[in-house]
PDB file of N, CA and C in Angstrom:
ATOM      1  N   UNK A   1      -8.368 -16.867   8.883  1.00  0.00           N
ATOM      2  CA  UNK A   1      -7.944 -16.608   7.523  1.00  0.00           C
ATOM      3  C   UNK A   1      -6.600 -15.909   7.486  1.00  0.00           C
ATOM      4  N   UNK A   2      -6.533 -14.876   8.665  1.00  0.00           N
ATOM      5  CA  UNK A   2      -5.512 -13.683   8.152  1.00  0.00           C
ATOM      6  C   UNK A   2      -3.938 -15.082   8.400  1.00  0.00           C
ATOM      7  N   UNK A   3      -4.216 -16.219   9.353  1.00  0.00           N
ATOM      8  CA  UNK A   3      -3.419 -17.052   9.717  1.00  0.00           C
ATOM      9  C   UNK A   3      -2.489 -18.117   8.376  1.00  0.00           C
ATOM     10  N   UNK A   4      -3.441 -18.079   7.618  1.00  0.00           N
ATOM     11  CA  UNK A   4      -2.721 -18.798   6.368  1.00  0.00           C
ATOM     12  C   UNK A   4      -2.256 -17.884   5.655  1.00  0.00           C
ATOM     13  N   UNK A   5      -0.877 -18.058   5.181  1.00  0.00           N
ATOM     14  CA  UNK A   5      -0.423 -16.956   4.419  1.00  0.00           C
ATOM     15  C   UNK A   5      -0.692 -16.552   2.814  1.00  0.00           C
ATOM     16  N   UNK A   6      -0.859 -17.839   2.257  1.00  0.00           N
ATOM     17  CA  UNK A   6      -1.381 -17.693   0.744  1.00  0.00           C
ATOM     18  C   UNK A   6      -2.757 -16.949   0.897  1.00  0.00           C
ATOM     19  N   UNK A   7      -3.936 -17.299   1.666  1.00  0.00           N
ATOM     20  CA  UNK A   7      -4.924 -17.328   1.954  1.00  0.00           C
ATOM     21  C   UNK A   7      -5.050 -15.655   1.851  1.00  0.00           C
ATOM     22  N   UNK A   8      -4.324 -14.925   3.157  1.00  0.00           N
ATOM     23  CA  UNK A   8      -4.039 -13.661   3.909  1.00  0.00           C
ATOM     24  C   UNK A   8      -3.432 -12.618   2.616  1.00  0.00           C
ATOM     25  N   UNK A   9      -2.578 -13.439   1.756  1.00  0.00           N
ATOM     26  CA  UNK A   9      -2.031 -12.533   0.885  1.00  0.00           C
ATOM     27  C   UNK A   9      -2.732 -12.302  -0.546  1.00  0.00           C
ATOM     28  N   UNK A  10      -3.982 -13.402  -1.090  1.00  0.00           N
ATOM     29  CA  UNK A  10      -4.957 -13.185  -1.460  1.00  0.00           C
ATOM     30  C   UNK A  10      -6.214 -12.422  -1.262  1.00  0.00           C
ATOM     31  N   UNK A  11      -6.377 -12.591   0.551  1.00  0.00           N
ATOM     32  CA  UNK A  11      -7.362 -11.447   0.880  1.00  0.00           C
ATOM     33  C   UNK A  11      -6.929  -9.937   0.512  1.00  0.00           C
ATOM     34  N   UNK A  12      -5.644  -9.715   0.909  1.00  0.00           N
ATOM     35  CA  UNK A  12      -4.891  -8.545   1.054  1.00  0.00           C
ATOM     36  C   UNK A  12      -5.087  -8.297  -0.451  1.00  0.00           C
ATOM     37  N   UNK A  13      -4.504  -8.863  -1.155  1.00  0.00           N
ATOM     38  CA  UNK A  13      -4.479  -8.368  -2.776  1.00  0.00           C
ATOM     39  C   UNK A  13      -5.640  -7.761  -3.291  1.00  0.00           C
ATOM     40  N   UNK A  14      -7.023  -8.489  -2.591  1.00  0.00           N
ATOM     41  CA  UNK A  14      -8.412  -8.192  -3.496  1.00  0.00           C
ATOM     42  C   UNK A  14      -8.841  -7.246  -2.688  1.00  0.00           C
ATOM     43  N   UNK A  15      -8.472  -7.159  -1.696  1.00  0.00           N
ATOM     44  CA  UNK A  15      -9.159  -6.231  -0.749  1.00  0.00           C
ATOM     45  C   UNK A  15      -9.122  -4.918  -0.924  1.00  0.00           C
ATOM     46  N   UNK A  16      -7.406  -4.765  -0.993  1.00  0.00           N
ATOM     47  CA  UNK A  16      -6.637  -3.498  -0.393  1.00  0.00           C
ATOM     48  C   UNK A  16      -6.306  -3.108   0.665  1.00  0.00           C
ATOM     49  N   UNK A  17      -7.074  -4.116   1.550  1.00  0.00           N
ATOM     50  CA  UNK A  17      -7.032  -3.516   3.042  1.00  0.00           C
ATOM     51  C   UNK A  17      -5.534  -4.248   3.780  1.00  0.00           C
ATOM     52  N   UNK A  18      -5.393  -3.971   4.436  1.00  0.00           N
ATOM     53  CA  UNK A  18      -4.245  -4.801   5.074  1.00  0.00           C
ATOM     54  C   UNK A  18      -4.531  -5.388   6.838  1.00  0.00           C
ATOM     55  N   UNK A  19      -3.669  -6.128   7.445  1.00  0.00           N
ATOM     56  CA  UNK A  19      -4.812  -7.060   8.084  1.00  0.00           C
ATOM     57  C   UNK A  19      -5.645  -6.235   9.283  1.00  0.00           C
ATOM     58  N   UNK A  20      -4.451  -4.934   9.717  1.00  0.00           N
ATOM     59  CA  UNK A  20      -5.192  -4.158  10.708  1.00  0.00           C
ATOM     60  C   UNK A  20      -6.390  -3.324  10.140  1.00  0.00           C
ATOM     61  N   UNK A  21      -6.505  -3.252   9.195  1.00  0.00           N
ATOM     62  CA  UNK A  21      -7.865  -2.474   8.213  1.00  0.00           C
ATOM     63  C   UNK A  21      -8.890  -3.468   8.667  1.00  0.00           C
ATOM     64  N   UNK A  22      -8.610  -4.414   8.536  1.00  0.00           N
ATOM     65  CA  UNK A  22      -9.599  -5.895   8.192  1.00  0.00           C
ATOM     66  C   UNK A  22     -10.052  -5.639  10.103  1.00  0.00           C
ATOM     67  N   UNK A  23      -9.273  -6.114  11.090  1.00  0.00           N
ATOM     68  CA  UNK A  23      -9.465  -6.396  12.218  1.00  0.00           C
ATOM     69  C   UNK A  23     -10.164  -4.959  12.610  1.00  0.00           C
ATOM     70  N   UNK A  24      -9.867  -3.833  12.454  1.00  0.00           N
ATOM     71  CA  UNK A  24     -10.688  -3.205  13.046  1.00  0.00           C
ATOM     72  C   UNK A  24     -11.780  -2.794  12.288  1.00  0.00           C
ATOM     73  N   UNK A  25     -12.287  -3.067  11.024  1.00  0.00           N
ATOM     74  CA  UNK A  25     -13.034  -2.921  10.360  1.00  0.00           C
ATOM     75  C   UNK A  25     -14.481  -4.134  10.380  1.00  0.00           C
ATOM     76  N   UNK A  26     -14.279  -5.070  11.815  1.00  0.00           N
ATOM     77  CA  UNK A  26     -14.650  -6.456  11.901  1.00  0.00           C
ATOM     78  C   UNK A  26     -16.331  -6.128  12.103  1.00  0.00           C
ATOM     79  N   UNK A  27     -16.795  -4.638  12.531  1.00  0.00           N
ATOM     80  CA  UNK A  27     -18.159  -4.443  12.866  1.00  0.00           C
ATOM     81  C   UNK A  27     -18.750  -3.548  11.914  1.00  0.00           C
ATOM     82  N   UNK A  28     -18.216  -2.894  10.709  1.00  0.00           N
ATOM     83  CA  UNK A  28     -18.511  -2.523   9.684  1.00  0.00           C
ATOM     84  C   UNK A  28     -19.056  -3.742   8.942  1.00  0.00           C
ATOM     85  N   UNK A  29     -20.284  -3.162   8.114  1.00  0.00           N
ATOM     86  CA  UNK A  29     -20.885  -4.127   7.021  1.00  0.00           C
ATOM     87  C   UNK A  29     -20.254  -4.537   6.032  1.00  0.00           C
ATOM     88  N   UNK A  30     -19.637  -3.329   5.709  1.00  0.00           N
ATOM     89  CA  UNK A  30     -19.107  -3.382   4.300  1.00  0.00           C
ATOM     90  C   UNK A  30     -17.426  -4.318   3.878  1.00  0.00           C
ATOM     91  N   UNK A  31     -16.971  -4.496   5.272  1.00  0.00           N
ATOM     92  CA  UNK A  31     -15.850  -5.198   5.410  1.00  0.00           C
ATOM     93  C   UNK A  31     -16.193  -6.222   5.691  1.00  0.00           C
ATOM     94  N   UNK A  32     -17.357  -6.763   6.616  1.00  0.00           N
ATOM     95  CA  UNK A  32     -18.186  -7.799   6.939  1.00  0.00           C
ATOM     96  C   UNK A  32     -18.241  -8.798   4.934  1.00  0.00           C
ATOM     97  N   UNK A  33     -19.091  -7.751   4.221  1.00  0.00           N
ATOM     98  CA  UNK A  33     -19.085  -8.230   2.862  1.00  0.00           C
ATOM     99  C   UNK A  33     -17.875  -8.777   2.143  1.00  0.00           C
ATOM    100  N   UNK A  34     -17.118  -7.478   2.196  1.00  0.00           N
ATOM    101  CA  UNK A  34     -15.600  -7.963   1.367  1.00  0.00           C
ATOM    102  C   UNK A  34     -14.919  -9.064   2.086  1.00  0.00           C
ATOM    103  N   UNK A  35     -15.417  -9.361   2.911  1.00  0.00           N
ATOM    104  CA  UNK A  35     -14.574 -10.831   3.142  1.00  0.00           C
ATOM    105  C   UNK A  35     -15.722 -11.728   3.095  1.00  0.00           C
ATOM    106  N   UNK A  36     -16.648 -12.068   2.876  1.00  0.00           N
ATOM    107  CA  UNK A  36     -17.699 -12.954   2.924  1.00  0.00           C
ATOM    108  C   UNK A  36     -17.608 -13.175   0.947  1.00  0.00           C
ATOM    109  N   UNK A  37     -17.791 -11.777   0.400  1.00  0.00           N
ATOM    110  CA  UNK A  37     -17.747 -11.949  -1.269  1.00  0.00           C
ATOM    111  C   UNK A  37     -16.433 -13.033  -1.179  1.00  0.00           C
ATOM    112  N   UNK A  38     -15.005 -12.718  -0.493  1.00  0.00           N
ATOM    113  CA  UNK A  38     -13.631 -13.031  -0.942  1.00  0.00           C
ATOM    114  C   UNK A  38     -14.081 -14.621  -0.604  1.00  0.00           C
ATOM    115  N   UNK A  39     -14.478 -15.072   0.790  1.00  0.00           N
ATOM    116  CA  UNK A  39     -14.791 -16.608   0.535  1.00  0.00           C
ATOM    117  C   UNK A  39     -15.523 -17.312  -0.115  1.00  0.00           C
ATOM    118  N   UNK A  40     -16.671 -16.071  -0.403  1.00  0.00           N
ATOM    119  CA  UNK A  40     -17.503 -17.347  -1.673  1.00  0.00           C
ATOM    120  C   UNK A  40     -17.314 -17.285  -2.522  1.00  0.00           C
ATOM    121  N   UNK A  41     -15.923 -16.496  -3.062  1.00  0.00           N
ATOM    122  CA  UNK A  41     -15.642 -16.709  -4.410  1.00  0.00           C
ATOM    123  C   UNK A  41     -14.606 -17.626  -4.392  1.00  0.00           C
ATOM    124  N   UNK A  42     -14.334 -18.675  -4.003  1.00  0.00           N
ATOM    125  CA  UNK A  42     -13.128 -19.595  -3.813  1.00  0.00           C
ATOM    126  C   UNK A  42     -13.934 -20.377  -3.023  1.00  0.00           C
ATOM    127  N   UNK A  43     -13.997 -21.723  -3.133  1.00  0.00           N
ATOM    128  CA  UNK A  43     -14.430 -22.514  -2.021  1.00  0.00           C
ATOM    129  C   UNK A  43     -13.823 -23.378  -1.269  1.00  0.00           C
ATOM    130  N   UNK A  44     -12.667 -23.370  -1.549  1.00  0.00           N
ATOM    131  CA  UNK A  44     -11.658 -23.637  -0.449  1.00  0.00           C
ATOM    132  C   UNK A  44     -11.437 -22.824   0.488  1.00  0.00           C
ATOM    133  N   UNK A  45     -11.366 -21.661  -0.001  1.00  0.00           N
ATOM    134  CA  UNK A  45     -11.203 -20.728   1.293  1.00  0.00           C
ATOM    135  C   UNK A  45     -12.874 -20.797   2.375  1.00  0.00           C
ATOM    136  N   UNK A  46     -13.668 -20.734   1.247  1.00  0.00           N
ATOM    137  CA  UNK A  46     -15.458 -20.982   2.105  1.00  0.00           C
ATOM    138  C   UNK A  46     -15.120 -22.172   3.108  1.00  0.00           C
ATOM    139  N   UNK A  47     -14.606 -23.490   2.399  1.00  0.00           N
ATOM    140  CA  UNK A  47     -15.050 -24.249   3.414  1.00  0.00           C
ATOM    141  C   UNK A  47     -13.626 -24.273   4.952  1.00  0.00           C
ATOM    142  N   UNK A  48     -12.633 -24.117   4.103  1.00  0.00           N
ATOM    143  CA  UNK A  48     -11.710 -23.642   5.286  1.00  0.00           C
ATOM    144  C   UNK A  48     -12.388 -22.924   6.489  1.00  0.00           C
ATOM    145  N   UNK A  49     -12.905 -21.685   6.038  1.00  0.00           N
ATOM    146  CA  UNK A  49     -13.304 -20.537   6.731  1.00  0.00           C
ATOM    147  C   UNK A  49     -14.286 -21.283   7.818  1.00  0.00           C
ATOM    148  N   UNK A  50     -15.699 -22.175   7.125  1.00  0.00           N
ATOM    149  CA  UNK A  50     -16.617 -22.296   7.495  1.00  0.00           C
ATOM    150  C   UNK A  50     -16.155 -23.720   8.952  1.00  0.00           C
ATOM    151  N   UNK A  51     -15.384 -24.512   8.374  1.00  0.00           N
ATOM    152  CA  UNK A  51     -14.177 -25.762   9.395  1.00  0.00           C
ATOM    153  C   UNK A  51     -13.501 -24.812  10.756  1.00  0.00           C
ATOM    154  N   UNK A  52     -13.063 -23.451  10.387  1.00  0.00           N
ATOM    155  CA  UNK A  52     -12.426 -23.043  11.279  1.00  0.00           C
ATOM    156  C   UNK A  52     -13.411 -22.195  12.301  1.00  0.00           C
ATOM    157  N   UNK A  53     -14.502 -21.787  11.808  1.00  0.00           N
ATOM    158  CA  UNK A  53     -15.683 -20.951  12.532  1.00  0.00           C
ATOM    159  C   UNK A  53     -16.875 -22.072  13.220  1.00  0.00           C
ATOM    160  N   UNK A  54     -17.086 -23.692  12.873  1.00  0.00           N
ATOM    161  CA  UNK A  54     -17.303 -24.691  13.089  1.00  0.00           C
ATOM    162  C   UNK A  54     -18.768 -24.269  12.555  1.00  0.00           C
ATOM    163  N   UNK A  55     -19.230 -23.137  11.414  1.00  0.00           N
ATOM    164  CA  UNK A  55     -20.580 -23.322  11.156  1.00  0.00           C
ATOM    165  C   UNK A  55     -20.478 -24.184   9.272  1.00  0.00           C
ATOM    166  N   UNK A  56     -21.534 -24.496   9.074  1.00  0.00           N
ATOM    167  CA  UNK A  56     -21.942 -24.674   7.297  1.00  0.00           C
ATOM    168  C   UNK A  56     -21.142 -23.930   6.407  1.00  0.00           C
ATOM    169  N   UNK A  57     -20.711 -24.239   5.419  1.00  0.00           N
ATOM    170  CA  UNK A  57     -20.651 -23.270   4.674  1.00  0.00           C
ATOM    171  C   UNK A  57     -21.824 -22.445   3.964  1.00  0.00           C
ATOM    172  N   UNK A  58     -22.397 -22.714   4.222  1.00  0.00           N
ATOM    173  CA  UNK A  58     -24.417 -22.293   3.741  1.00  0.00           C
ATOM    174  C   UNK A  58     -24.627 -21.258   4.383  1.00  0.00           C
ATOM    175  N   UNK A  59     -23.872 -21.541   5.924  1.00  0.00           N
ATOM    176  CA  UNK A  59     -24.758 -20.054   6.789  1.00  0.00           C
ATOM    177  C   UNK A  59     -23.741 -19.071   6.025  1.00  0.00           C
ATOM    178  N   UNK A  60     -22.349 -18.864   5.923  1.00  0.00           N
ATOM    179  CA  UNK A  60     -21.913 -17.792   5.549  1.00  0.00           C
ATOM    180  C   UNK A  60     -22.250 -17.632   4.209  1.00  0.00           C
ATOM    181  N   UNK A  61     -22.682 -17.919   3.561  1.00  0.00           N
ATOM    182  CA  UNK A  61     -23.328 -17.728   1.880  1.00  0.00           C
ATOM    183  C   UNK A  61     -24.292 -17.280   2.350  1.00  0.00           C
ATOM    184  N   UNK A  62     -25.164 -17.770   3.201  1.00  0.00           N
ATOM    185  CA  UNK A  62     -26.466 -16.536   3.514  1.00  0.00           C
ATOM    186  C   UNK A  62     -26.599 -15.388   4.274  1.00  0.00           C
ATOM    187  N   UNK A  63     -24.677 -15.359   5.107  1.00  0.00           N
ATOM    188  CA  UNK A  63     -24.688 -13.998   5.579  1.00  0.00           C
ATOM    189  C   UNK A  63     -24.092 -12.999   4.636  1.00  0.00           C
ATOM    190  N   UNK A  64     -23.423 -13.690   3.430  1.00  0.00           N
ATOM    191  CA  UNK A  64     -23.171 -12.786   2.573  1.00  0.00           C
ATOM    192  C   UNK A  64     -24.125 -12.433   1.766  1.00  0.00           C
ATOM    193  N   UNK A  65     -25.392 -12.945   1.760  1.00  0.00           N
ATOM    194  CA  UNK A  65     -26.678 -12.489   0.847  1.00  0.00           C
ATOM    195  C   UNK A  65     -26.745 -11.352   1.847  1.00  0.00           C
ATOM    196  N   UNK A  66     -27.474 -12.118   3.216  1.00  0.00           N
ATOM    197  CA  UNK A  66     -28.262 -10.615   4.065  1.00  0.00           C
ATOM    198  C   UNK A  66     -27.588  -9.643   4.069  1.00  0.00           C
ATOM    199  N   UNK A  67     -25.717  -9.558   4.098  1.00  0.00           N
ATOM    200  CA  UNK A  67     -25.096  -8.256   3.941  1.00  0.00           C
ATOM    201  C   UNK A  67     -25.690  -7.210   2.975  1.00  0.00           C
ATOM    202  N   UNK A  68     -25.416  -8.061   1.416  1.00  0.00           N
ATOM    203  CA  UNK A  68     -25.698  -7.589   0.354  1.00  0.00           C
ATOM    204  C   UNK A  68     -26.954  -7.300  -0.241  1.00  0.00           C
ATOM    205  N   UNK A  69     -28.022  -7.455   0.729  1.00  0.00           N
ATOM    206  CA  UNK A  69     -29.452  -7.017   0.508  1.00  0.00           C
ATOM    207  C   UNK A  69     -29.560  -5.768   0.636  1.00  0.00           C
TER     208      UNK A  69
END
């Protein structure tokens, strides 16, 4: 994600975080979420995301549920 720049400068905007926030923040839940909320709210970015990680876009919609449970 952080690789596309429209993409990266959209995360950045909603986030606040900037990309070294994001990268070391990669085993926190709560950053885990804010980028899982940021792709399923756009589904271009979901299915991008999900093409570049080679899973469903389904599994990350259901890892953004189990986050948010």
């Amino acid at each position: 994600m952080l690789g596309d720049e429209d993409r990266r400068q959209r995360l950045m905007d909603l986030t606040g975080m900037a990309p070294e926030e994001l990268r070391a923040g990669l085993g926190d839940p709560a950053v885990l979420c804010a980028v899982l909320d940021f792709l399923c709210a756009h589904e271009p970015d979901l299915i991008a995301a999900s093409e570049a990680l080679g899973v469903e876009p389904q599994a990350l919609a259901n890892a953004r549920e189990r986050l948010n449970a």
